[in-house]
Protein backbone atom coordinates (compact mmCIF):
# COMPACT_ATOMS: atom_id res chain seq x y z
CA UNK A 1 212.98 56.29 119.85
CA UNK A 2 211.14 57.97 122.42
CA UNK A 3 207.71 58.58 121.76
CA UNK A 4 205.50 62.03 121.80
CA UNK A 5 202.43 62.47 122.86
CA UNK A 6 200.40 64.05 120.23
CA UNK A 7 198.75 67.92 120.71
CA UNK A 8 195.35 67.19 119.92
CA UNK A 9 193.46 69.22 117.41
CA UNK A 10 192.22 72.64 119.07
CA UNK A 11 195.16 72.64 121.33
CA UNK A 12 197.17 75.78 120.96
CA UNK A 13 201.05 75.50 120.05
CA UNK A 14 203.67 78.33 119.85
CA UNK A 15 200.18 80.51 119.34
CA UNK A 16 198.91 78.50 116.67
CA UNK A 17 195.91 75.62 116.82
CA UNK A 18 196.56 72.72 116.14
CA UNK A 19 194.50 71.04 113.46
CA UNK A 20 196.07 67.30 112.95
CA UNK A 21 198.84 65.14 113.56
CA UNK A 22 201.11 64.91 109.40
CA UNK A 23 204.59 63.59 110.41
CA UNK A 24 206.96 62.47 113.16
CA UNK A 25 210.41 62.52 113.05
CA UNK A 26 213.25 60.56 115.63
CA UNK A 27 212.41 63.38 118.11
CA UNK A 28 209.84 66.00 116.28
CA UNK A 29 206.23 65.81 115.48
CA UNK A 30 205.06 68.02 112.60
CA UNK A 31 201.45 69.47 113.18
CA UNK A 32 198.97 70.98 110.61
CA UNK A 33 198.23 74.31 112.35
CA UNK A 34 196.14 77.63 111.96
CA UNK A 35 197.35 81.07 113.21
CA UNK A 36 194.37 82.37 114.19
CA UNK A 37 194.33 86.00 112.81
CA UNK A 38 195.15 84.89 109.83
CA UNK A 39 193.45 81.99 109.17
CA UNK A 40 196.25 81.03 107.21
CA UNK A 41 197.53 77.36 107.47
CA UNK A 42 201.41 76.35 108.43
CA UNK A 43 203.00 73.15 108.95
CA UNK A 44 204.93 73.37 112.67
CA UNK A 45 207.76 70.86 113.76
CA UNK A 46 207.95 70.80 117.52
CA UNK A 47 211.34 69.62 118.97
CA UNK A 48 212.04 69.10 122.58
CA UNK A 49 215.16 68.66 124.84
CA UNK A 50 214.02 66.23 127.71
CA UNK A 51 217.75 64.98 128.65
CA UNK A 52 221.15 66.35 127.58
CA UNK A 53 221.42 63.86 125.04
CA UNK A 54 218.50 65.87 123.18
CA UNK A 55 220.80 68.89 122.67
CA UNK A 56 222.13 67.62 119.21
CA UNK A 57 218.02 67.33 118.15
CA UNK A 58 217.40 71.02 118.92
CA UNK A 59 221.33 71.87 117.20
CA UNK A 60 219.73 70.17 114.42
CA UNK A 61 216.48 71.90 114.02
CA UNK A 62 218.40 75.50 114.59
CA UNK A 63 220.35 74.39 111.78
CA UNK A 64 217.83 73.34 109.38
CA UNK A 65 215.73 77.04 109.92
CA UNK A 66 219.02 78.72 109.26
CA UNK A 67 219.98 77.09 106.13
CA UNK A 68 216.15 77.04 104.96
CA UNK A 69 215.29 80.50 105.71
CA UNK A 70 218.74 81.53 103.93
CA UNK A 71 217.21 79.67 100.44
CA UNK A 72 214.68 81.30 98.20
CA UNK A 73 213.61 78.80 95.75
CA UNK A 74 209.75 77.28 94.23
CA UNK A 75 211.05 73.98 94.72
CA UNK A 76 212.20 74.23 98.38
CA UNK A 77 209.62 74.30 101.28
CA UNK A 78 210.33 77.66 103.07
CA UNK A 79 210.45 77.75 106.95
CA UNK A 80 209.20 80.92 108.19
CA UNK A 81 210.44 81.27 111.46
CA UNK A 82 211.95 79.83 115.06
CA UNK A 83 209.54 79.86 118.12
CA UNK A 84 211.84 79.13 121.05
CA UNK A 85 210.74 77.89 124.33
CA UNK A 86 212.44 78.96 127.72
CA UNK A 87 213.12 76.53 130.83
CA UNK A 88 213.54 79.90 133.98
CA UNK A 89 214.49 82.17 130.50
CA UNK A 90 217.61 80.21 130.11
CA UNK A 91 217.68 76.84 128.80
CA UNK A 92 216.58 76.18 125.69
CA UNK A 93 214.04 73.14 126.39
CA UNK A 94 211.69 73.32 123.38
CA UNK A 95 211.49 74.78 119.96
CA UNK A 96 208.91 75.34 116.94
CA UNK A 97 209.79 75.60 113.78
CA UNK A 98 206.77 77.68 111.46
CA UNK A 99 206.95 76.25 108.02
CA UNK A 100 205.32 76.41 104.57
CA UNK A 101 202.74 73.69 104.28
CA UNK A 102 203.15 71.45 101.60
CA UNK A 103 199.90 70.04 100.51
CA UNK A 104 201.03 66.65 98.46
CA UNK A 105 202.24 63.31 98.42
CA UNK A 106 205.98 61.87 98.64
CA UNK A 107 207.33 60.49 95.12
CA UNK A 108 208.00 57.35 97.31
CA UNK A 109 204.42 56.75 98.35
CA UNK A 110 203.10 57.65 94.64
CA UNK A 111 206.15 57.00 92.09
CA UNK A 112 205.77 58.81 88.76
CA UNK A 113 203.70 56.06 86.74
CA UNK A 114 205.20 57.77 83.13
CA UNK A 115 208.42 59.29 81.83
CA UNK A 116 206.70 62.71 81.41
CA UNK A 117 206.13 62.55 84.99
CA UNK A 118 209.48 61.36 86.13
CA UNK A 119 211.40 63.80 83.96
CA UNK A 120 209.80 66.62 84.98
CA UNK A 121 209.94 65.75 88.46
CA UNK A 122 213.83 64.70 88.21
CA UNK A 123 214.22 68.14 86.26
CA UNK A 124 212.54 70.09 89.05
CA UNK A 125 214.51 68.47 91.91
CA UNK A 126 217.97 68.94 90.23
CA UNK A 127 217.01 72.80 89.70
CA UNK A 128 216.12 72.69 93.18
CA UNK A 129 219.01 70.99 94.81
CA UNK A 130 221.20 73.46 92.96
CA UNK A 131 220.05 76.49 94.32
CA UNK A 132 220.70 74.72 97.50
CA UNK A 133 223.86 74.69 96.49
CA UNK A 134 224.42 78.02 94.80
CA UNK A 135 223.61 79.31 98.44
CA UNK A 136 226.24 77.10 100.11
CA UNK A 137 224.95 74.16 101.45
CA UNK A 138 223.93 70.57 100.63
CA UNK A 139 220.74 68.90 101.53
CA UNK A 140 222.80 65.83 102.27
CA UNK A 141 219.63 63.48 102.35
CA UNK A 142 217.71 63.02 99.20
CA UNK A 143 215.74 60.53 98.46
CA UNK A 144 212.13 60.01 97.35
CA UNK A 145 210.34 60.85 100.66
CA UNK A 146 211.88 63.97 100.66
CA UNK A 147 210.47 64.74 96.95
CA UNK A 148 206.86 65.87 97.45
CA UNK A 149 204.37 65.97 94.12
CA UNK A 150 201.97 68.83 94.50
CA UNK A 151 198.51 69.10 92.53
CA UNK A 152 199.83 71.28 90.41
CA UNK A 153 202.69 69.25 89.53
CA UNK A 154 205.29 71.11 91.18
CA UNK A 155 207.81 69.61 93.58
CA UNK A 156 208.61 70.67 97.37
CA UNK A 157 211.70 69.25 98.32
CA UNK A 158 211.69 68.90 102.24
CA UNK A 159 213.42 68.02 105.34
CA UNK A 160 216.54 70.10 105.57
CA UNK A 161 217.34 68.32 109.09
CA UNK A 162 220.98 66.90 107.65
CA UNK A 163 221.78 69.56 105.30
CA UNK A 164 225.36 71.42 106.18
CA UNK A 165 227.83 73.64 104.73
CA UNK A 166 229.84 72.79 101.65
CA UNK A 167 232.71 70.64 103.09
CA UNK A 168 231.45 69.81 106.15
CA UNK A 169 232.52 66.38 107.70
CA UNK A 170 230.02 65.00 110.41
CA UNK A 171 230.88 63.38 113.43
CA UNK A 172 228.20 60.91 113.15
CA UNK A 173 226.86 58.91 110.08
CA UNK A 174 223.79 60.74 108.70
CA UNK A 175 221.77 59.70 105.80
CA UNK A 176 219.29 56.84 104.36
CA UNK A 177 221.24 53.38 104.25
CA UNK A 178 219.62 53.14 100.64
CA UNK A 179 220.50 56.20 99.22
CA UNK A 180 223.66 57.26 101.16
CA UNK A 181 226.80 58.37 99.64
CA UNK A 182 230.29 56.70 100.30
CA UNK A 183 231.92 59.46 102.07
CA UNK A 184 228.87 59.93 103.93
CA UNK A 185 229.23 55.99 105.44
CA UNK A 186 233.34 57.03 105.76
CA UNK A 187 232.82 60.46 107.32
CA UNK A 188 234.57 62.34 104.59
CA UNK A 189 233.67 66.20 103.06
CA UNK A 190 230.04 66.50 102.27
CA UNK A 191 230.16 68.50 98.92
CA UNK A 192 227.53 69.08 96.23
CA UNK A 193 228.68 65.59 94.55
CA UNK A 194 227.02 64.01 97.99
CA UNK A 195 223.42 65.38 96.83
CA UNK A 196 224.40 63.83 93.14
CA UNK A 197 225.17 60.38 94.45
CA UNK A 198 221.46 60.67 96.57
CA UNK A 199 219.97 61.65 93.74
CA UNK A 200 221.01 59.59 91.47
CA UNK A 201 220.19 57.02 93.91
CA UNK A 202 216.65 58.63 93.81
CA UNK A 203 216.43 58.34 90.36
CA UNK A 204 217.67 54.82 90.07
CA UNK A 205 214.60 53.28 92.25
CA UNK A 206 211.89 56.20 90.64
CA UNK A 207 212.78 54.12 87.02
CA UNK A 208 213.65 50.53 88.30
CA UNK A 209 212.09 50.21 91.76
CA UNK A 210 215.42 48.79 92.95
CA UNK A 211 217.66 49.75 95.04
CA UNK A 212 221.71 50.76 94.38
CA UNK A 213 224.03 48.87 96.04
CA UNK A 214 225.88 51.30 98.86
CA UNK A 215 228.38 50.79 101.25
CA UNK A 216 225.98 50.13 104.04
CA UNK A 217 225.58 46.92 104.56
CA UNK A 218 222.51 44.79 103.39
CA UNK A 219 221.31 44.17 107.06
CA UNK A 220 221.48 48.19 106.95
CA UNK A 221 223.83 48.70 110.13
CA UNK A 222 225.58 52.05 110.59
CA UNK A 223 227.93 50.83 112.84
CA UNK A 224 230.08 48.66 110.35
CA UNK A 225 230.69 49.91 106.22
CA UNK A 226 232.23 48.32 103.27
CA UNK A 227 235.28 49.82 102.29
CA UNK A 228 235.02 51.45 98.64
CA UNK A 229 236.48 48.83 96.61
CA UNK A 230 233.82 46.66 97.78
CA UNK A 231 231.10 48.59 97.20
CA UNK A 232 229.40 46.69 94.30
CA UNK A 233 228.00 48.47 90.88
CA UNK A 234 224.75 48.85 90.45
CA UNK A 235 222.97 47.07 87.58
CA UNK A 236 222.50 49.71 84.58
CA UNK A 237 218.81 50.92 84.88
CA UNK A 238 218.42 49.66 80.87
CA UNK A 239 219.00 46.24 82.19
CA UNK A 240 216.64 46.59 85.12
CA UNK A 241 214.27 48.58 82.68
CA UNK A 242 214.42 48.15 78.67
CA UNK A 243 212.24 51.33 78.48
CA UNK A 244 215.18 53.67 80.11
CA UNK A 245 216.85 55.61 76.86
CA UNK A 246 220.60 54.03 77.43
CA UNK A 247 222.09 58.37 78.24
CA UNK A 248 219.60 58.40 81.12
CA UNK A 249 220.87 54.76 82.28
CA UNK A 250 224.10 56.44 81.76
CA UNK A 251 223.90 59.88 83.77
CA UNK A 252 222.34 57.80 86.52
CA UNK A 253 225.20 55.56 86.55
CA UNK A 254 227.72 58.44 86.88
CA UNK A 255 225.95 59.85 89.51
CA UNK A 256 225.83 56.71 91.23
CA UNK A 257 229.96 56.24 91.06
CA UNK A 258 231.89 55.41 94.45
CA UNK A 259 234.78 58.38 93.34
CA UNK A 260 232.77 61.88 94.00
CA UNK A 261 235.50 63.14 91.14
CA UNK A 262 233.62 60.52 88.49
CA UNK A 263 230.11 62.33 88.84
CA UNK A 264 228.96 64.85 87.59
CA UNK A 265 230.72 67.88 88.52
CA UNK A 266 227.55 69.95 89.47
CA UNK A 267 223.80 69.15 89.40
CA UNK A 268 223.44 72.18 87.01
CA UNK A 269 225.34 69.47 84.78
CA UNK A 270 223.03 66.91 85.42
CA UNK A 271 219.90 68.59 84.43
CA UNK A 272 221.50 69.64 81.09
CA UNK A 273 221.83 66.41 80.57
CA UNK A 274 218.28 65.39 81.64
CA UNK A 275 216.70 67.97 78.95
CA UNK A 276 219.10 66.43 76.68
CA UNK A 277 217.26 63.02 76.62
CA UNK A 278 213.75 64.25 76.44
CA UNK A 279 213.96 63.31 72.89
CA UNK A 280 215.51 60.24 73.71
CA UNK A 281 212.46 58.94 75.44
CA UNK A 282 209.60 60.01 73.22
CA UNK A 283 211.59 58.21 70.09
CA UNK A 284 212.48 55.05 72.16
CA UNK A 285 209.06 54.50 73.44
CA UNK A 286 206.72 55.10 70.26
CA UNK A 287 203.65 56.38 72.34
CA UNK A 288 204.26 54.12 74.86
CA UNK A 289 205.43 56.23 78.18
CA UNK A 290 204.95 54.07 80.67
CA UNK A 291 207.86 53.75 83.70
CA UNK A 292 207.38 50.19 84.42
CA UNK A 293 209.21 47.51 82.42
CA UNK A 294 207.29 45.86 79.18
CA UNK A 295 205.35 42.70 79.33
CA UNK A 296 206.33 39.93 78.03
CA UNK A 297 204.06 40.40 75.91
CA UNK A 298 205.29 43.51 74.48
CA UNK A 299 208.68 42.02 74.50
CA UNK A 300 208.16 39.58 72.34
């Protein structure tokens, strides 16, 4: 991965300064900036096209403004605008992407530590991830990094760098090894049912802390795949966890199934079901909310 050298803070970018250094990406660096008539603050992702082989990094970043300035939604961070940088006003060598700032912490650095907290996160992303898809698209990469927990409890779902059209089929294999679908491993349609798999995925280590068995292999290589009948099942969450109400274990085992056709059908589907179990939980866990698995203590 080639390495960037950082702007440092007070340098001037796309005609904003540069206040810190928040994220890096396999060729992008996300800066904390200032425009300075404002005064308000942005986040800014700064891609650049040293060799020809960097072509498919800016393709990417031109795709993820489209799609994200083409979705209106609480839950989705909002990217502003393009910046595009000139090589003798013809080649595209450098671009800037203005986004919302999103002033929180990733569900995968700071899990949800109760139910309350984990439901109304997983209720918030599903809402979100379904007006991604109501406007055509699938995010195509969710996981818990790309779940951010506000202050104000509110979710930002972020990075749209692999999201694509509704039945799109990718020349190259795109997702987290961890979280990734089947058909995105096999190169097959990436549909809504893709972001269902992911999330259920997302869900399954937010409640358990484990991962689902995909068909990447364990030592995580894109190159080779496991065929779908080899994929192995995941463990029911209920067995991993004795606090998960056995319909949540459920829903996150049909989202988690190898046949796109056995999930659920949309992820407006899913969250029904998720404000089905509410009750579920607070009877199961008589005052005790906790996410993490009981004692043995408690057990006994």
């Amino acid at each position: 991965m080639r390495h960037f050298e950082s702007a440092k803070p007070g340098t001037t970018l796309a005609g904003y300064t540069v206040m810190a250094e928040i994220g890096r990406g396999a060729a992008s660096v996300i800066y904390l900036v200032q425009d300075p008539k404002s005064k308000r603050v942005w986040a800014l992702k700064q891609v650049e096209k040293n060799e020809p082989k960097d072509q498919r990094f800016i393709d990417q970043a031109l795709s993820e403004a489209e799609i994200g300035q083409k979705i209106d939604h609480p839950g989705i961070r909002h990217i502003e605008r393009v910046i595009k940088s000139r090589k003798k006003l013809i080649t595209l060598k450098e671009l800037f992407l203005l986004m919302e700032y999103v002033d929180g912490i990733s569900i995968e650095k700071h899990p949800p530590s109760t139910f309350e907290q984990a439901m109304d996160v997983f209720k918030q992303t599903a809402d979100a991830l379904q007006a991604i898809h109501d406007a055509g698209y699938v995010h195509a990469d969710m996981k818990p990094n790309n779940i951010v927990l506000c202050e104000n409890n509110e979710i930002k779902i972020i990075d749209l760098g692999q999201a694509c059209a509704i039945g799109t089929i990718k020349e190259r294999i795109q997702g987290t090894p961890d979280y990734i679908a089947p058909e995105q491993v096999h190169r097959r349609q990436i549909t809504p049912s893709t972001d269902v798999y992911n999330f259920g995925a997302t869900m399954y280590w937010v409640l358990t802390h484990q991962h689902i068995p995909t068909a990447i292999p364990k030592n995580n290589s894109l190159v080779s795949s496991l065929d779908d009948s080899l994929i192995e099942p995941p463990t029911p969450p209920t067995e991993v966890n004795p606090r998960i109400p056995l319909r949540l274990s459920d829903l996150i085992m049909e989202c988690c199934e190898v046949d796109p056709d056995d999930r659920p059908r949309t992820m407006r589907d899913v969250l029904a079901t998720l404000e089905s179990v509410e009750d579920d939980i607070t009877e199961l866990h008589s005052g005790s909310t906790s996410v993490s698995p009981p004692s043995e203590a408690e057990s006994a």
